[in-house]
N, C-alpha and C. Protein backbone atom coordinates (compact mmCIF):
# COMPACT_ATOMS: atom_id res chain seq x y z
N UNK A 1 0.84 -1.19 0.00
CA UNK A 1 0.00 0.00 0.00
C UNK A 1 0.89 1.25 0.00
N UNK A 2 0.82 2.05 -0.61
CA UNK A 2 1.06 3.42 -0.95
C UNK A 2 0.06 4.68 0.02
N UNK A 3 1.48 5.55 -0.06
CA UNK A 3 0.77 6.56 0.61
C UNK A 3 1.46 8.02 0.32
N UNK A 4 0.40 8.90 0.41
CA UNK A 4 1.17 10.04 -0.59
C UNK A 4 2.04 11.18 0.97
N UNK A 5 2.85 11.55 0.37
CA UNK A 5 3.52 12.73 1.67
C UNK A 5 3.69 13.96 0.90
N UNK A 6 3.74 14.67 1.92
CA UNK A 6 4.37 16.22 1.64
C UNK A 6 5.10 16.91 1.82
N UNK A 7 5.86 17.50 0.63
CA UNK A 7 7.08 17.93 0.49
C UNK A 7 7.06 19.32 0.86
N UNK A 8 7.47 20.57 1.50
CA UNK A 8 7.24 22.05 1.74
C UNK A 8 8.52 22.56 1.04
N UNK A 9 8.14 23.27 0.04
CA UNK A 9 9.41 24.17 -0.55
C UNK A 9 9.15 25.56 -0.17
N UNK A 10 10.67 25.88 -0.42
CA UNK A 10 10.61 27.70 0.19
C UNK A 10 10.89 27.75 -1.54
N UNK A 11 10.56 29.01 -1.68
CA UNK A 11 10.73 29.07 -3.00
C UNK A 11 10.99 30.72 -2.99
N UNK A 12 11.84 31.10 -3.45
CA UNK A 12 12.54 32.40 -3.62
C UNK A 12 12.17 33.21 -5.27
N UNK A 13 11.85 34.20 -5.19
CA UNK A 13 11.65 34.96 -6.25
C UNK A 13 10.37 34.78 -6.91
N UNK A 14 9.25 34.68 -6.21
CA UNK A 14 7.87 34.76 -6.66
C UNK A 14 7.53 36.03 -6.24
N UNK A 15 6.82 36.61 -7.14
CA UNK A 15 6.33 38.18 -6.88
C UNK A 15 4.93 38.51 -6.74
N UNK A 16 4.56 37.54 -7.72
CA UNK A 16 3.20 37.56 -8.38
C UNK A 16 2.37 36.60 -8.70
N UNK A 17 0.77 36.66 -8.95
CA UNK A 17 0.37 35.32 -8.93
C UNK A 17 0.99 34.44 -10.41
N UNK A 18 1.09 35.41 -11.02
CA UNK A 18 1.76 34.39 -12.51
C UNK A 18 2.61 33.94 -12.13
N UNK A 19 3.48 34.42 -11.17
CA UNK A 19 5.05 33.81 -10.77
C UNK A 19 4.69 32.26 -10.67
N UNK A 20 3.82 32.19 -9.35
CA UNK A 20 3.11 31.06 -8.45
C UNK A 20 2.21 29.83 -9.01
N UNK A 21 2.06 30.91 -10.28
CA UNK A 21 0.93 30.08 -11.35
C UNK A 21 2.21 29.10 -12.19
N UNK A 22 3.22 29.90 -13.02
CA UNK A 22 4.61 29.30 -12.68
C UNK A 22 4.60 28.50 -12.38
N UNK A 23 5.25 28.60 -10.68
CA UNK A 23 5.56 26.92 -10.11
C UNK A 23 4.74 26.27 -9.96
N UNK A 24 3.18 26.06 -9.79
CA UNK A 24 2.77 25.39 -9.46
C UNK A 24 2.69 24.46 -10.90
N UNK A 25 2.52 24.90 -12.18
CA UNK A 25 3.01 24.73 -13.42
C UNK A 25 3.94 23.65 -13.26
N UNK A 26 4.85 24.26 -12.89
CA UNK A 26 6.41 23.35 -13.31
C UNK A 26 6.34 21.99 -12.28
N UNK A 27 5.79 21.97 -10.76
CA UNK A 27 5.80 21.12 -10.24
C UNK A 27 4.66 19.90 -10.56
N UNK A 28 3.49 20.47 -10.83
CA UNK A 28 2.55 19.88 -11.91
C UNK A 28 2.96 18.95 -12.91
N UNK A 29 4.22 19.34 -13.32
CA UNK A 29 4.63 18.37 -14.93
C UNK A 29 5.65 17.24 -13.87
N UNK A 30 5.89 17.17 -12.64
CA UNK A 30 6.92 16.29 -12.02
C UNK A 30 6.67 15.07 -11.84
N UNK A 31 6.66 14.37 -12.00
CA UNK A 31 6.51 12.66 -11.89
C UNK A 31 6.12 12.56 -10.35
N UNK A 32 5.22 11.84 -10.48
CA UNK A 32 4.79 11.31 -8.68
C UNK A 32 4.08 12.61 -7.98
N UNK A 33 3.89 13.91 -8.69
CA UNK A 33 3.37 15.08 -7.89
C UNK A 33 1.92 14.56 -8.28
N UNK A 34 0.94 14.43 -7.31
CA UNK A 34 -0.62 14.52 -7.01
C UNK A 34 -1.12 15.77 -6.90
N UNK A 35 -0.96 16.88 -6.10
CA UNK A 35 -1.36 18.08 -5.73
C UNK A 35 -0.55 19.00 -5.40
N UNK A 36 -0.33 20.46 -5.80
CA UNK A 36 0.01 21.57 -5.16
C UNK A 36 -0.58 22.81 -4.91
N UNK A 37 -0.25 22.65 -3.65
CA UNK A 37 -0.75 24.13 -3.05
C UNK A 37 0.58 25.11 -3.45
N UNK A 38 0.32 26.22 -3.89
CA UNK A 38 1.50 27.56 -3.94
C UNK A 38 0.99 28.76 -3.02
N UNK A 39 1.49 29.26 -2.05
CA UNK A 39 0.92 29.87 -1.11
C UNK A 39 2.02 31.30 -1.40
N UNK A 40 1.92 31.91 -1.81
CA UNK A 40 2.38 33.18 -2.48
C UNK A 40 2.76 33.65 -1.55
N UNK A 41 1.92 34.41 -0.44
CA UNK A 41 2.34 34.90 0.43
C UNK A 41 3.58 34.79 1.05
N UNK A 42 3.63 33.32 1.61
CA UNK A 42 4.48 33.00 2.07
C UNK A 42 5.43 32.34 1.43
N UNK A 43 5.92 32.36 0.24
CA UNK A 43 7.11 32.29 -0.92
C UNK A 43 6.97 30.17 -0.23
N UNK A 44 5.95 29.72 -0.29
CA UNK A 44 6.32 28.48 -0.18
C UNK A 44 5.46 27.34 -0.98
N UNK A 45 5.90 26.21 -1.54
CA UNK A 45 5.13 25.29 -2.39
C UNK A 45 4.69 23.90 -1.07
N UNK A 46 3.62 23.50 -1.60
CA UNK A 46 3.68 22.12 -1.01
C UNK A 46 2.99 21.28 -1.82
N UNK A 47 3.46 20.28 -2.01
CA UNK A 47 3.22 19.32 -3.38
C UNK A 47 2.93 17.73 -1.98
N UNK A 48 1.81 17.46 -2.54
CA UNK A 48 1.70 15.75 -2.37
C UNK A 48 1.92 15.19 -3.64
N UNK A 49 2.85 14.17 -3.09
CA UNK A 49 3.56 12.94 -3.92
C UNK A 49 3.59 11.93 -3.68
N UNK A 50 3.69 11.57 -4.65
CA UNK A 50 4.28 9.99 -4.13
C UNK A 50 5.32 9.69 -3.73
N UNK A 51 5.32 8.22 -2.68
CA UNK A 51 6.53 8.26 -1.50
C UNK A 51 7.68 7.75 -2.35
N UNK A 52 7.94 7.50 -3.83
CA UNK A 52 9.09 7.65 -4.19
C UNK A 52 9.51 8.66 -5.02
N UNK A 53 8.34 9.94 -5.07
CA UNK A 53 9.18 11.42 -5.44
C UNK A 53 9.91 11.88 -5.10
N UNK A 54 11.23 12.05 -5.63
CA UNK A 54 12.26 12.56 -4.78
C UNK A 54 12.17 14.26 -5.55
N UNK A 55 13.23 14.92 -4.02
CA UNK A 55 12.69 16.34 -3.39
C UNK A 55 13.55 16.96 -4.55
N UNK A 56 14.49 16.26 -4.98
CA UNK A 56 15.29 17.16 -5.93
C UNK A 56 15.08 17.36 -7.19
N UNK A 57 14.17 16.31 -7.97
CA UNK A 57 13.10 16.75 -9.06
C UNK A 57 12.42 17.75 -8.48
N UNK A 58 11.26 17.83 -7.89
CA UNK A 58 10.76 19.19 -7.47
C UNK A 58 11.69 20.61 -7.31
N UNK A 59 12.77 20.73 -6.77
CA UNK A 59 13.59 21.56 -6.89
C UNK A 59 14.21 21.69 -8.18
N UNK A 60 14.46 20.74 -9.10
CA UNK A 60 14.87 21.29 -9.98
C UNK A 60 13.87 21.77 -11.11
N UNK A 61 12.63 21.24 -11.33
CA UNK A 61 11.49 21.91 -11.86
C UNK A 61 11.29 23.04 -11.55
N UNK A 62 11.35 23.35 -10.22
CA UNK A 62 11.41 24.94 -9.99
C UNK A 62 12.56 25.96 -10.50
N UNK A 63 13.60 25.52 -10.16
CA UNK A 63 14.54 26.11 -10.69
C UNK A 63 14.54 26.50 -12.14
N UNK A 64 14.25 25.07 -12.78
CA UNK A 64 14.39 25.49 -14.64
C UNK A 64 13.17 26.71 -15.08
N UNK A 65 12.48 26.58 -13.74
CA UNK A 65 10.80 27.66 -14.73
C UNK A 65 11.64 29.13 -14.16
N UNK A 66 12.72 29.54 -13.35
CA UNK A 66 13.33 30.27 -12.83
C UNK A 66 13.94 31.19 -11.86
N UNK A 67 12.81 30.14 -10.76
CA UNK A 67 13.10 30.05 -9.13
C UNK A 67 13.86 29.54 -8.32
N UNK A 68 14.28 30.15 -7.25
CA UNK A 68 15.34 29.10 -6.45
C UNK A 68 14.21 28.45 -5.72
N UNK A 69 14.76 27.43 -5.25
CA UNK A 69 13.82 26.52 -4.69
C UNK A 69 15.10 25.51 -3.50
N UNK A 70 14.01 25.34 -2.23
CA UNK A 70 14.71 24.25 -1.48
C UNK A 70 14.02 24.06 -0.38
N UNK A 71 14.04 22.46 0.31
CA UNK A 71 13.33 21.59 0.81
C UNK A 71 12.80 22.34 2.19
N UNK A 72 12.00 22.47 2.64
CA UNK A 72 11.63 23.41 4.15
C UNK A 72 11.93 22.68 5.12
């Protein structure tokens, strides 16, 4: 049995909701991502995945759309 967890990214250089619309975009296309919340406010992502998504695909999806990104 499988079970999904959640990953919390800080994510640096979002300004705007397109920014956010962005990552949530880029983490969207990641293998094993189920859901993300992008919480603007607080410059942070949280993606449910699957328990063999690893954190550094998500970080680097962020990065390539043109955010820094890293694990909370």
């Amino acid at each position: 049995m499988t079970s999904t967890r959640h990953l919390t990214l800080v994510i640096e250089g979002m300004k705007c909701e397109g920014c956010a619309a962005a990552v949530r975009e880029a983490l969207d296309g990641v293998p094993g991502v189920e859901e993300v919340e992008v919480r603007l406010d607080e410059g942070r992502a949280i993606a449910s995945v699957a328990p063999d998504a690893a954190g550094a695909r998500l970080i680097g999806a962020v990065e390539a759309a043109g955010y820094k990104a890293s694990l909370a």
